[in-house]
Protein backbone atom coordinates (compact mmCIF):
# COMPACT_ATOMS: atom_id res chain seq x y z
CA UNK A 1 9.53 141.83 138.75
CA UNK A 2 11.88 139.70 140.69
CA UNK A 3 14.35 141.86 143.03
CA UNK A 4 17.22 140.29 141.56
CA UNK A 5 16.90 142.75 138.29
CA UNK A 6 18.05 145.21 140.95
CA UNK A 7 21.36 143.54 141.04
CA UNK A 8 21.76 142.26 137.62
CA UNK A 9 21.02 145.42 135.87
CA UNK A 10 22.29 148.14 138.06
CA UNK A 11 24.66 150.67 136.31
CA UNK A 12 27.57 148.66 134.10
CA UNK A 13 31.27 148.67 135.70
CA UNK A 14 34.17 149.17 133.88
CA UNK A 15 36.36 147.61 136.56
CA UNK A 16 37.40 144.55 136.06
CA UNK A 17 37.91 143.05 139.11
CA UNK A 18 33.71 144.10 139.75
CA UNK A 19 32.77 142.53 136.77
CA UNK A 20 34.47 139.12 137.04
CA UNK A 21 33.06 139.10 141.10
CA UNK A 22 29.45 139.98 138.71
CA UNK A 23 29.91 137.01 136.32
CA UNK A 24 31.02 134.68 139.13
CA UNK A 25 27.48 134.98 140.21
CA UNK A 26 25.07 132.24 138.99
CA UNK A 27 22.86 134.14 136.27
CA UNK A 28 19.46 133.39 137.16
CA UNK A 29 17.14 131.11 135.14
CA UNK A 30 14.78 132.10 132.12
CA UNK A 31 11.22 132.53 134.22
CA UNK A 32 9.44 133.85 131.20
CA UNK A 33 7.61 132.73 127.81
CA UNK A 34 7.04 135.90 126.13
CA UNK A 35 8.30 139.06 125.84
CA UNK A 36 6.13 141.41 124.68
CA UNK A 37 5.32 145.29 124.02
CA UNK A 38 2.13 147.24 125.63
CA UNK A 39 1.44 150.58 125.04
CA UNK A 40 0.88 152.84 127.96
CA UNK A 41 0.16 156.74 128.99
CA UNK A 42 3.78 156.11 130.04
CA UNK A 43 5.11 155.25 126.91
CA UNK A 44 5.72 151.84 125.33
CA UNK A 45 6.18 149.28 128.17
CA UNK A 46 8.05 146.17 127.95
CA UNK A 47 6.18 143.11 129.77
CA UNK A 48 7.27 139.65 130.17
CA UNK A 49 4.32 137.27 130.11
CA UNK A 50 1.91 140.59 130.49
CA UNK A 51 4.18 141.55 133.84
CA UNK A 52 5.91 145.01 133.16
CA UNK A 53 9.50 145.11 133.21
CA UNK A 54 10.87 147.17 136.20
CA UNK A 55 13.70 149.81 136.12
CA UNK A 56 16.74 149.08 139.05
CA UNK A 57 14.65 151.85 140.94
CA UNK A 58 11.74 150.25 140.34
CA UNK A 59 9.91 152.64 137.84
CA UNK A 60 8.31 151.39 134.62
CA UNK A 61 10.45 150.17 131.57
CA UNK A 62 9.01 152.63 129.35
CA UNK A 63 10.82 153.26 125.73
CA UNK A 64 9.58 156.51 123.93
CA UNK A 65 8.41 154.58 120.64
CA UNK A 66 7.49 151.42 119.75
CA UNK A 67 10.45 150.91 117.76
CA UNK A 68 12.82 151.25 120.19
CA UNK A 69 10.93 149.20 122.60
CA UNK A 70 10.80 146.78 120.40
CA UNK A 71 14.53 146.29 120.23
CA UNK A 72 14.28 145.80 123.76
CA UNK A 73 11.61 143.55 124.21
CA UNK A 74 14.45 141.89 121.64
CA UNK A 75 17.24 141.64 123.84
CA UNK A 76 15.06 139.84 126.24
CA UNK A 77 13.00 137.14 123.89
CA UNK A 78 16.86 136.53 122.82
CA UNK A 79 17.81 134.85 126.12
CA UNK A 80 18.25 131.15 126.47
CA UNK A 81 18.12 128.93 129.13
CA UNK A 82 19.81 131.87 131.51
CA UNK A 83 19.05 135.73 131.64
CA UNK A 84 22.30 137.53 131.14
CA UNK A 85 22.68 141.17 131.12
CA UNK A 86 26.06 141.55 129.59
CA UNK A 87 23.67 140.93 126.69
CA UNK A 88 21.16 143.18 127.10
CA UNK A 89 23.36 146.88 125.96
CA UNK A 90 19.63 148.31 125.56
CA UNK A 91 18.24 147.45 128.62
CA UNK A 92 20.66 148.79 130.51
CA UNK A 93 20.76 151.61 128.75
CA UNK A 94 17.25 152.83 128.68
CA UNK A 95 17.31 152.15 133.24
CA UNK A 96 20.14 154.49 132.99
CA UNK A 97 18.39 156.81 131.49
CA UNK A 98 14.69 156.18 132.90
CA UNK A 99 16.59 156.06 136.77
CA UNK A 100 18.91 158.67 136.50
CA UNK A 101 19.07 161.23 133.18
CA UNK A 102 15.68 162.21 133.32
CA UNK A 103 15.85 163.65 136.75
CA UNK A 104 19.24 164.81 136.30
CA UNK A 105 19.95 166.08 132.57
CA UNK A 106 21.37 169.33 133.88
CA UNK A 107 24.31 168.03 135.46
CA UNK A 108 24.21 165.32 132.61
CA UNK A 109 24.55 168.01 129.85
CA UNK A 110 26.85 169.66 132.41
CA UNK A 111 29.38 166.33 132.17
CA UNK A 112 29.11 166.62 128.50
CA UNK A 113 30.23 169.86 128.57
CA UNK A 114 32.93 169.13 131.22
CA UNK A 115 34.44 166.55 128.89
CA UNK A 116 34.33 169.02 126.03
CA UNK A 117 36.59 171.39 127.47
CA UNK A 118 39.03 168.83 127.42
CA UNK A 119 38.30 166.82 124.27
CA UNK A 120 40.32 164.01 123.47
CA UNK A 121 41.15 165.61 120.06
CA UNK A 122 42.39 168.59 121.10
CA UNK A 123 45.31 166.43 122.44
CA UNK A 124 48.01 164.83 119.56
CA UNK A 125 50.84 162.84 120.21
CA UNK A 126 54.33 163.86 120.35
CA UNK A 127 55.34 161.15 118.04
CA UNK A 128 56.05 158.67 116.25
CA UNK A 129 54.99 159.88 112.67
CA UNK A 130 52.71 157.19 112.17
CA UNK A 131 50.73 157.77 115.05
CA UNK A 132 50.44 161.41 114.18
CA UNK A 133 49.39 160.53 111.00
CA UNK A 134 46.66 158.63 112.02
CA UNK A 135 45.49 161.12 114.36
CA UNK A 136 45.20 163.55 111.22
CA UNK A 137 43.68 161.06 109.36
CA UNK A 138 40.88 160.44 112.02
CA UNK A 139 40.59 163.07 113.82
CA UNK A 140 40.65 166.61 111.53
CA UNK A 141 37.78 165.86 109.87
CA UNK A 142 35.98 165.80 112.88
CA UNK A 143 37.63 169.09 114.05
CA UNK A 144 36.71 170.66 110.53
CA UNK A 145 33.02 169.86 110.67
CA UNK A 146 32.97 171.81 113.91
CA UNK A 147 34.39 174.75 111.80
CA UNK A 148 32.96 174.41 108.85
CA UNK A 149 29.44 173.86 109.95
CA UNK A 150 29.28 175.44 113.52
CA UNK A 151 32.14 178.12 113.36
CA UNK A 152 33.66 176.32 116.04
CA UNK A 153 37.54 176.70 115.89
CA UNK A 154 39.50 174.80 118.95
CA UNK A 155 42.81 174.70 119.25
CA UNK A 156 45.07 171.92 119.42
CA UNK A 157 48.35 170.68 121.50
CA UNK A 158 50.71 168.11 121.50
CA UNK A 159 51.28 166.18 124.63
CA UNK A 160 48.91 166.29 127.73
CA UNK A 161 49.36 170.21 128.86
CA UNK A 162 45.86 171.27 129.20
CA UNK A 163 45.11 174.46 126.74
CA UNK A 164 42.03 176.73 126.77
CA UNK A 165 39.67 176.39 124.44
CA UNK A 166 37.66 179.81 123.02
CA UNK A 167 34.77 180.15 124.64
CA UNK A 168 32.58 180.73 121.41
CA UNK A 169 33.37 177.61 120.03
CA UNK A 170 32.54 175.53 123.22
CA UNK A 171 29.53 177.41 123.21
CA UNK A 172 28.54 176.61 119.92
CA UNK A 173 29.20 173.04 120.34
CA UNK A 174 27.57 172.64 123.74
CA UNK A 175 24.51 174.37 122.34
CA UNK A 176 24.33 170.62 120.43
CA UNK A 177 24.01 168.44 123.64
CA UNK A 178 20.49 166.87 123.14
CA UNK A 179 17.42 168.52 125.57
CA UNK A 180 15.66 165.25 125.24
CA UNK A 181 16.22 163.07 127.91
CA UNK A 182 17.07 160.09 125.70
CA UNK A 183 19.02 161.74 123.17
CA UNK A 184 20.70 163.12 125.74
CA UNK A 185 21.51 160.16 127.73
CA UNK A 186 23.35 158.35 124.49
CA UNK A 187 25.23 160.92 123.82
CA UNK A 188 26.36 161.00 127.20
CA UNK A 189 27.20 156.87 126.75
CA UNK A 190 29.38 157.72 123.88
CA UNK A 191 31.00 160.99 125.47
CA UNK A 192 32.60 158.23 128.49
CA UNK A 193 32.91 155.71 125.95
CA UNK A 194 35.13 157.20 123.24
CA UNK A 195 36.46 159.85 125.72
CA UNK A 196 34.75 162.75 123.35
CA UNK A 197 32.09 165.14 123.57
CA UNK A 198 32.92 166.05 119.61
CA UNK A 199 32.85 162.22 118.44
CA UNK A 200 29.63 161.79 120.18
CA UNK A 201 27.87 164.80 118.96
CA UNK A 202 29.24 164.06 115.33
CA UNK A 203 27.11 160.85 115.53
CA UNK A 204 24.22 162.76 116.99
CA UNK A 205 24.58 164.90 114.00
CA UNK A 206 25.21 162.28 111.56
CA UNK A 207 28.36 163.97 110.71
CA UNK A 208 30.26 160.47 110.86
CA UNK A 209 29.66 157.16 110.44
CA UNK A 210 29.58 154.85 113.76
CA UNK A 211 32.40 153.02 112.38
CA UNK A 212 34.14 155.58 111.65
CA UNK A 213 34.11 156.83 115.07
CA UNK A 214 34.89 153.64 116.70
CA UNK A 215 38.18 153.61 114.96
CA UNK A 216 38.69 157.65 115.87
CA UNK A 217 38.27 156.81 119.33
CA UNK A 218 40.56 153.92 119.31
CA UNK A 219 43.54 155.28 117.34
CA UNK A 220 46.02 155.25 120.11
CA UNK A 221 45.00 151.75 121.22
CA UNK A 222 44.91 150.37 117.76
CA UNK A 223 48.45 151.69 117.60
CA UNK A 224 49.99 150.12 120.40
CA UNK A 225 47.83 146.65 119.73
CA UNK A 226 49.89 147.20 116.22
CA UNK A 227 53.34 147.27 117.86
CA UNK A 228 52.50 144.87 120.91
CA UNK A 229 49.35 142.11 119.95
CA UNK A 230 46.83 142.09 121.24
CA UNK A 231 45.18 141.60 124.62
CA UNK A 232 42.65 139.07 125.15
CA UNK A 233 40.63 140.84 128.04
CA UNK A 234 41.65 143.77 126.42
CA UNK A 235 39.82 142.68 123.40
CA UNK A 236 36.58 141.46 125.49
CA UNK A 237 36.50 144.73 127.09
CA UNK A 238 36.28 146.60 123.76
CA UNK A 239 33.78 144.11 122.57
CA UNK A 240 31.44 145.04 125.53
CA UNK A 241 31.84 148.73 125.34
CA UNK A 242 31.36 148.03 121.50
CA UNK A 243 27.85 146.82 122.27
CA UNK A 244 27.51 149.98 124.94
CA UNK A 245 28.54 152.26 122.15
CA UNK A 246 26.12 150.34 119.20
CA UNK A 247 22.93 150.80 122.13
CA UNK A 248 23.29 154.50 122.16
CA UNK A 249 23.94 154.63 118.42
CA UNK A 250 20.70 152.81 118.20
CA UNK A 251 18.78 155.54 120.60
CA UNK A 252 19.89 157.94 118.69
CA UNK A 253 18.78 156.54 115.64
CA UNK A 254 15.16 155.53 116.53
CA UNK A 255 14.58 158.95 119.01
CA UNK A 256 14.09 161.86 117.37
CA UNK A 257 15.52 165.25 118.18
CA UNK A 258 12.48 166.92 120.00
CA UNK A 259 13.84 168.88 122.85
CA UNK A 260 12.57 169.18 126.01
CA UNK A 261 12.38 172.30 128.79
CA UNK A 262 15.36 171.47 130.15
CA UNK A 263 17.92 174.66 129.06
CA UNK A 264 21.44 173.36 127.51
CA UNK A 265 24.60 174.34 129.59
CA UNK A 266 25.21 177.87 129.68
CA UNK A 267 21.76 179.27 128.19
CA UNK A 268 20.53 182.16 129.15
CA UNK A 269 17.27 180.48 129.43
């Protein structure tokens, strides 16, 4: 393919000040009729007019089934006139995780686990009521399938004091984080994007709705958009990591959980 893939889909930016310099750039033109799937020893290549698709590193874009490739091959019959990436969540998802998980998911797992340790629910407000409230509401149930399913009892704090968390029940969470490359780099998507490792592996495990952690992740930002308005770049922020966040739930959905020989942080293995 083209070199300029290497620019448009190298790994997203969550700076602003990057991505406006990225959209300033002329988005090149629609080159292709067809976009198409072919099944390889590889996996299930995407090919535009019988031309495979090539990864920022320039390795094969390879999806695991022909479901998910599918949705891929999607994003990129979908373009018009122009080929733009900001709408293209899945694409740039699976060269993340073709160019960099797969020869990393040690110290990917290891992130996951990092994040954990500090989990974003651990940490309540100090007030007002309301807030707290909503916390509660969005984030105990959460906490209590932890417990209640993996025995896995953290404790909480008000403010931003870090506190320990027992070891056990880190361990028995992290002993969730996928072994399957592509499992594994979704969850990892959603770990950054909601700012926690339980969130994420509660979708993994189906143990909340996508929707419903959206809105856990976003309490304190739904909160102050509720006393202030809203922001409009705020708002097209959200709506692009909303798209990040519905690409992973989509991996996760269409992979299934079949580990791989990589050991999970902390195993003995």
């Amino acid at each position: 393919m083209p070199s300029l893939f290497d620019e448009m889909f190298g790994e997203p930016t969550s700076d602003p000040g990057e991505a406006a310099r990225r959209n300033m750039r002329a988005l090149p033109r629609r080159f292709y009729s067809a976009a198409t799937v072919r099944e390889t020893p590889n996996g299930f290549a995407v090919e535009l007019d019988g031309r495979p698709v090539r990864t920022p590193a320039r390795k094969t874009l390879a999806l695991p089934n022909l479901a998910l490739a599918e949705r891929v091959a999607t994003e990129w019959q979908d373009q018009a006139e122009f080929i733009d990436p900001a709408r293209m969540p899945l694409t740039r998802l699976a060269n993340s995780i073709i160019d960099g998980v797969e020869a990393a998911q040690a110290e990917v797992a290891a992130d996951i686990a990092k994040y954990l340790g500090s989990d974003l629910l651990f940490y309540r407000a100090e007030g007002p009521e309301g807030l707290l409230a909503r916390q509660h509401g969005r984030w105990d149930p959460i906490l209590a399938w932890a417990r209640e399913a993996h025995g896995a009892q953290f404790m909480l704090s008000q403010g931003i004091v870090h506190v320990s968390q027992p070891e056990a029940a880190l361990a028995a969470l992290n002993r969730l984080v996928p072994r399957n490359p592509w499992r594994l780099g979704a969850v990892h998507v959603l770990t950054t994007l909601t700012g926690s490792a339980l969130i994420a592996l509660a979708i993994a495990e189906q143990a909340i709705l996508p929707d419903d952690a959206w809105m856990a992740a976003h309490v304190d930002e739904d909160w102050n958009e509720d006393l202030w308005g809203r922001d409009e770049l705020a708002q097209i922020r959200r709506a692009q990591r909303r798209a990040e966040f519905d690409a992973a739930v989509c991996v996760l959905c269409l992979v299934p959980d079949i580990p791989s020989s990589t050991p999970a942080p902390g195993s003995s293995q």
